[in-house]
C-alpha atoms as a PDB file:
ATOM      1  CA  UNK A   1       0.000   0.000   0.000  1.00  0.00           C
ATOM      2  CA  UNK A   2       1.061   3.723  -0.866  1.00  0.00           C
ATOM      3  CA  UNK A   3       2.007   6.144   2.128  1.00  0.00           C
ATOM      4  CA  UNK A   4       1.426   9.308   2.174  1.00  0.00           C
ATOM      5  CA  UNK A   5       4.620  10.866   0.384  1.00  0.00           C
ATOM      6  CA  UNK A   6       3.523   8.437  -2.317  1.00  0.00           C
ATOM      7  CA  UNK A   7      -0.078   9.458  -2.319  1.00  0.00           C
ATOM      8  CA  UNK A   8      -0.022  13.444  -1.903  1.00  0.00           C
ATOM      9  CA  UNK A   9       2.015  14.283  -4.736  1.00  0.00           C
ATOM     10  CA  UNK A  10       0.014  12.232  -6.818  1.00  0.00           C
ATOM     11  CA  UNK A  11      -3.404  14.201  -5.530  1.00  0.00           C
ATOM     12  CA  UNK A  12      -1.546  17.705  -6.146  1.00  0.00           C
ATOM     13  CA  UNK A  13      -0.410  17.053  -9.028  1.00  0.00           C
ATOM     14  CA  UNK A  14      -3.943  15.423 -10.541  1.00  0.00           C
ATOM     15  CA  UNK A  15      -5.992  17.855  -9.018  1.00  0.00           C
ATOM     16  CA  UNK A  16      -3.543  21.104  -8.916  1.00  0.00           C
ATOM     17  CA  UNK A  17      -4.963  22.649 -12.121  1.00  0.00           C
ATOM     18  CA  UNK A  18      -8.734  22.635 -10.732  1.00  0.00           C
ATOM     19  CA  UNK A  19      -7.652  24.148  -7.565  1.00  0.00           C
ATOM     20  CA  UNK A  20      -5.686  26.261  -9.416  1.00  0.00           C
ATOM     21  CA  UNK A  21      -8.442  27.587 -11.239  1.00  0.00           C
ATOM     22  CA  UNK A  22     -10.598  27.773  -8.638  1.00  0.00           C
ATOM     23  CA  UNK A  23      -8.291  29.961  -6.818  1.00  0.00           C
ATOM     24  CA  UNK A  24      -7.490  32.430  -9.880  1.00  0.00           C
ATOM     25  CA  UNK A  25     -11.383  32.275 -10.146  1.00  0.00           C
ATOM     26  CA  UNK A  26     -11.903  33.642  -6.192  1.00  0.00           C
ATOM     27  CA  UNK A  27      -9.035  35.813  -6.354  1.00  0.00           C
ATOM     28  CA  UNK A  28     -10.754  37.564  -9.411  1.00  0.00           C
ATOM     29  CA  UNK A  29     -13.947  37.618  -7.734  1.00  0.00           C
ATOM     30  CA  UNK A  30     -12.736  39.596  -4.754  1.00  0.00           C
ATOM     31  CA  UNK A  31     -11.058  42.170  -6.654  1.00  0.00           C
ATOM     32  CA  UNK A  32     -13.860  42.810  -8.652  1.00  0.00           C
ATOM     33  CA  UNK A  33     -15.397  46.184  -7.857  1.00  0.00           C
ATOM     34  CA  UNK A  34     -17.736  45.946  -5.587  1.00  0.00           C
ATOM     35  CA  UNK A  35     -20.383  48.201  -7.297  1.00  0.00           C
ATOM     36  CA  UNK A  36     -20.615  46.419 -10.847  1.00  0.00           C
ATOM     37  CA  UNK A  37     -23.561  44.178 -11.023  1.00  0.00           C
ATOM     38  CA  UNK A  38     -23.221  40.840  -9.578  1.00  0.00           C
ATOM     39  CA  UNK A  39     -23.669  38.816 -12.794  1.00  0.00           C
ATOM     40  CA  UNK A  40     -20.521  41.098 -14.169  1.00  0.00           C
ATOM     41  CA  UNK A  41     -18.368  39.598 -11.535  1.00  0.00           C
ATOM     42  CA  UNK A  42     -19.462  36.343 -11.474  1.00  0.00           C
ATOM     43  CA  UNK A  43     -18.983  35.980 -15.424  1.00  0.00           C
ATOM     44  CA  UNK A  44     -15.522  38.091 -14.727  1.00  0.00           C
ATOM     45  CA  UNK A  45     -14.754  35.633 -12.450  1.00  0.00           C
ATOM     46  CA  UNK A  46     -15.980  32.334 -13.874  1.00  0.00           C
ATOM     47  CA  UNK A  47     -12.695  31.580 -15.719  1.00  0.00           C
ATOM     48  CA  UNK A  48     -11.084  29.296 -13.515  1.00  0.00           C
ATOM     49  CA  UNK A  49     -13.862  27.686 -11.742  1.00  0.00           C
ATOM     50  CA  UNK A  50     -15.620  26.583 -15.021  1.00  0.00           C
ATOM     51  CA  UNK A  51     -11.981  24.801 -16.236  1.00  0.00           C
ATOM     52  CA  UNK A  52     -11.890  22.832 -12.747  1.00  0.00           C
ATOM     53  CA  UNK A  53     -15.506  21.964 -13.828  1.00  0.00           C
ATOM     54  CA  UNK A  54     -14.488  20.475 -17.273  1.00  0.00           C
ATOM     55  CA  UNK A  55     -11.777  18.299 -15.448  1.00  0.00           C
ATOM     56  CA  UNK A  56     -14.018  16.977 -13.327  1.00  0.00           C
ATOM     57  CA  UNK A  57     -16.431  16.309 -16.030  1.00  0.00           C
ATOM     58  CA  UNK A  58     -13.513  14.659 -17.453  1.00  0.00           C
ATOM     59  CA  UNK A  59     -13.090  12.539 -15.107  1.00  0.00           C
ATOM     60  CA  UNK A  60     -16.048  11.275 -13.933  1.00  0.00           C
ATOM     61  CA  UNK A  61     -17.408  11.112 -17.789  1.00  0.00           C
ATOM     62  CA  UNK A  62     -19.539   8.021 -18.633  1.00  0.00           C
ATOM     63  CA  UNK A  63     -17.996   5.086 -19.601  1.00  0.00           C
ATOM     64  CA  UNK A  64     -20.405   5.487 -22.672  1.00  0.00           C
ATOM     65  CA  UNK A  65     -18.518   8.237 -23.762  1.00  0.00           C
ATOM     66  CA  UNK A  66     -14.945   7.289 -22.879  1.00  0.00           C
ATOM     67  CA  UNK A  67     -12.929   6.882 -25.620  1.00  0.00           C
ATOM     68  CA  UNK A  68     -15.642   6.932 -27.798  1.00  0.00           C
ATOM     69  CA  UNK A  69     -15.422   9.963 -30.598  1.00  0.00           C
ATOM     70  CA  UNK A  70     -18.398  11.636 -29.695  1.00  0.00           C
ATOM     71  CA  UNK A  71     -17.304  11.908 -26.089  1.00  0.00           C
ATOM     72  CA  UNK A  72     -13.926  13.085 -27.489  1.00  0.00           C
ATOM     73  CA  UNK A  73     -15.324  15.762 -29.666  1.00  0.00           C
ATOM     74  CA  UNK A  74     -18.277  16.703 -26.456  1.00  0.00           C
ATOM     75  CA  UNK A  75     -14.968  17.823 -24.518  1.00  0.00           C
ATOM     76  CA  UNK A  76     -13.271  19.465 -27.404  1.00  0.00           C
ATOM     77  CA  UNK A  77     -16.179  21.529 -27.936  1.00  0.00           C
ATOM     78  CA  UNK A  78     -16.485  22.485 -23.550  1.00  0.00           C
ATOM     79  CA  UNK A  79     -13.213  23.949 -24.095  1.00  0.00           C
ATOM     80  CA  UNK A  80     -14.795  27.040 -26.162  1.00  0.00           C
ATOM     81  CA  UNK A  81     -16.456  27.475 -22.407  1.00  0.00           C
ATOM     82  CA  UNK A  82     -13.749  28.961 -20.568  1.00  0.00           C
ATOM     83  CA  UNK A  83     -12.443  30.641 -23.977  1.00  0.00           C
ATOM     84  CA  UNK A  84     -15.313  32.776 -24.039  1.00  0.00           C
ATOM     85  CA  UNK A  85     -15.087  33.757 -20.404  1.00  0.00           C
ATOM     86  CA  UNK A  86     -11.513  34.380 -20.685  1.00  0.00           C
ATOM     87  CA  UNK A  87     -12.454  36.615 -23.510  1.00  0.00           C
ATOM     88  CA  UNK A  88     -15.667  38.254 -21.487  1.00  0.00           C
ATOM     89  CA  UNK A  89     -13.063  38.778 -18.326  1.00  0.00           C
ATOM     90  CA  UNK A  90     -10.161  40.293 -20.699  1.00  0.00           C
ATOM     91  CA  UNK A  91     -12.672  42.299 -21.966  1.00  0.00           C
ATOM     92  CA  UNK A  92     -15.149  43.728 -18.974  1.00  0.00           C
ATOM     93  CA  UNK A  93     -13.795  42.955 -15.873  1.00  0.00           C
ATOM     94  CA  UNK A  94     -14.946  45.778 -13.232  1.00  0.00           C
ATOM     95  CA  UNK A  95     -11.946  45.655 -11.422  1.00  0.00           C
ATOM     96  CA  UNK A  96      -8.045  46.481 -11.733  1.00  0.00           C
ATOM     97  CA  UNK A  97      -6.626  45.704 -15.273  1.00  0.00           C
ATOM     98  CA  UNK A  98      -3.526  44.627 -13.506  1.00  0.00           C
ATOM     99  CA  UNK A  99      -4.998  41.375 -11.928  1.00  0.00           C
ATOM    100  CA  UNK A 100      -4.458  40.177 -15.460  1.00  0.00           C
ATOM    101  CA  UNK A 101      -1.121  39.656 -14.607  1.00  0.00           C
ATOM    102  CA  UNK A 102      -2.459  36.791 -12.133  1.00  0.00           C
ATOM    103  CA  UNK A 103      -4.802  35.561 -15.273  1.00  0.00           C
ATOM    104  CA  UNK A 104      -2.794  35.046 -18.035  1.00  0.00           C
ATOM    105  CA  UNK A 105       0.349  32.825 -16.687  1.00  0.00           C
ATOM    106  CA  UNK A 106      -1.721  31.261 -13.797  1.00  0.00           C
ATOM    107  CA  UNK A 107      -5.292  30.745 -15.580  1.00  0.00           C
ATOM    108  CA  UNK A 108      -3.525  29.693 -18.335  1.00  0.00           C
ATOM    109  CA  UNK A 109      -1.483  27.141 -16.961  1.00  0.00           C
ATOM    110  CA  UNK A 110      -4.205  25.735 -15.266  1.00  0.00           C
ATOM    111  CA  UNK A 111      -6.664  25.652 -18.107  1.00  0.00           C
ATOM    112  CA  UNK A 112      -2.965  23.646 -19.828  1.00  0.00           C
ATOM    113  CA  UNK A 113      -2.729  21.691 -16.737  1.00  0.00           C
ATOM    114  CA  UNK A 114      -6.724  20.712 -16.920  1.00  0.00           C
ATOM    115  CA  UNK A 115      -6.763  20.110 -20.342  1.00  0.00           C
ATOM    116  CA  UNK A 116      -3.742  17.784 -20.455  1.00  0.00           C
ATOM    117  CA  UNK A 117      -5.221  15.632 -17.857  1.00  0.00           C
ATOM    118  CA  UNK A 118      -8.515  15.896 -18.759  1.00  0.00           C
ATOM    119  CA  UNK A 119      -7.554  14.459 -22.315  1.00  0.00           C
ATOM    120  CA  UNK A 120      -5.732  11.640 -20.986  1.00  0.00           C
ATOM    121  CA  UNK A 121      -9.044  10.815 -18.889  1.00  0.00           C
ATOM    122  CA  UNK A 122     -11.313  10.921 -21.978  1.00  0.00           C
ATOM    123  CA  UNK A 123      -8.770  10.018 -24.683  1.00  0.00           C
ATOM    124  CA  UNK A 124      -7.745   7.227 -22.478  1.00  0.00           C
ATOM    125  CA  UNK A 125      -3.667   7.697 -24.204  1.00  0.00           C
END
């Protein structure tokens, strides 16, 4: 049986990229002006959180769909998802332009990190 120095690098490094995303996603929330309507900082914000959704769509997909080419192309085409909020959040976030520095290498790497994984799950290579 694994112990734990086995086991916890293997959970960080599967799920890093969702929490990852998840924390780019609160970060962005919280410096989101405070007076912009709620659905413009949730959609500002929805960037990471929606990538750490794919992955675990990815991984718990149905075995139905695993490996099959429809299932393939189904998570191909939720990866347009968190390219149109990255576009929405590049676009009209209501808070500092500079938290983009925060977006672009670390959403970025996780949406990389997700997507890597992700494909192995569904691609099953």
């Amino acid at each position: 049986m694994a112990d734990l120095t086995e086991i916890i690098p293997a959970l960080v490094g599967f799920l890093g990229g969702g929490f990852l995303g998840v924390g780019v996603g609160v970060a962005y929330f919280a410096k989101a002006d405070r007076a912009a309507e709620l659905w413009v900082r949730v959609l500002g914000s929805a960037f990471g959180p929606a990538i750490a959704l794919i992955f675990a769509a990815a991984i718990f997909w149905p075995e139905s769909y695993r490996y099959q080419p429809n299932g393939v192309r189904a998570f191909y085409w939720l990866q347009g998802i968190p390219a149109l909020l990255l576009g929405f959040t590049l676009a009209k976030y209501p808070g500092p332009r500079r938290a983009h520095w925060l977006l672009v290498p670390t959403g970025l790497l996780a949406w990389l990190w997700t997507f890597a994984l992700g494909w192995l799950a569904v691609h099953g290579e």
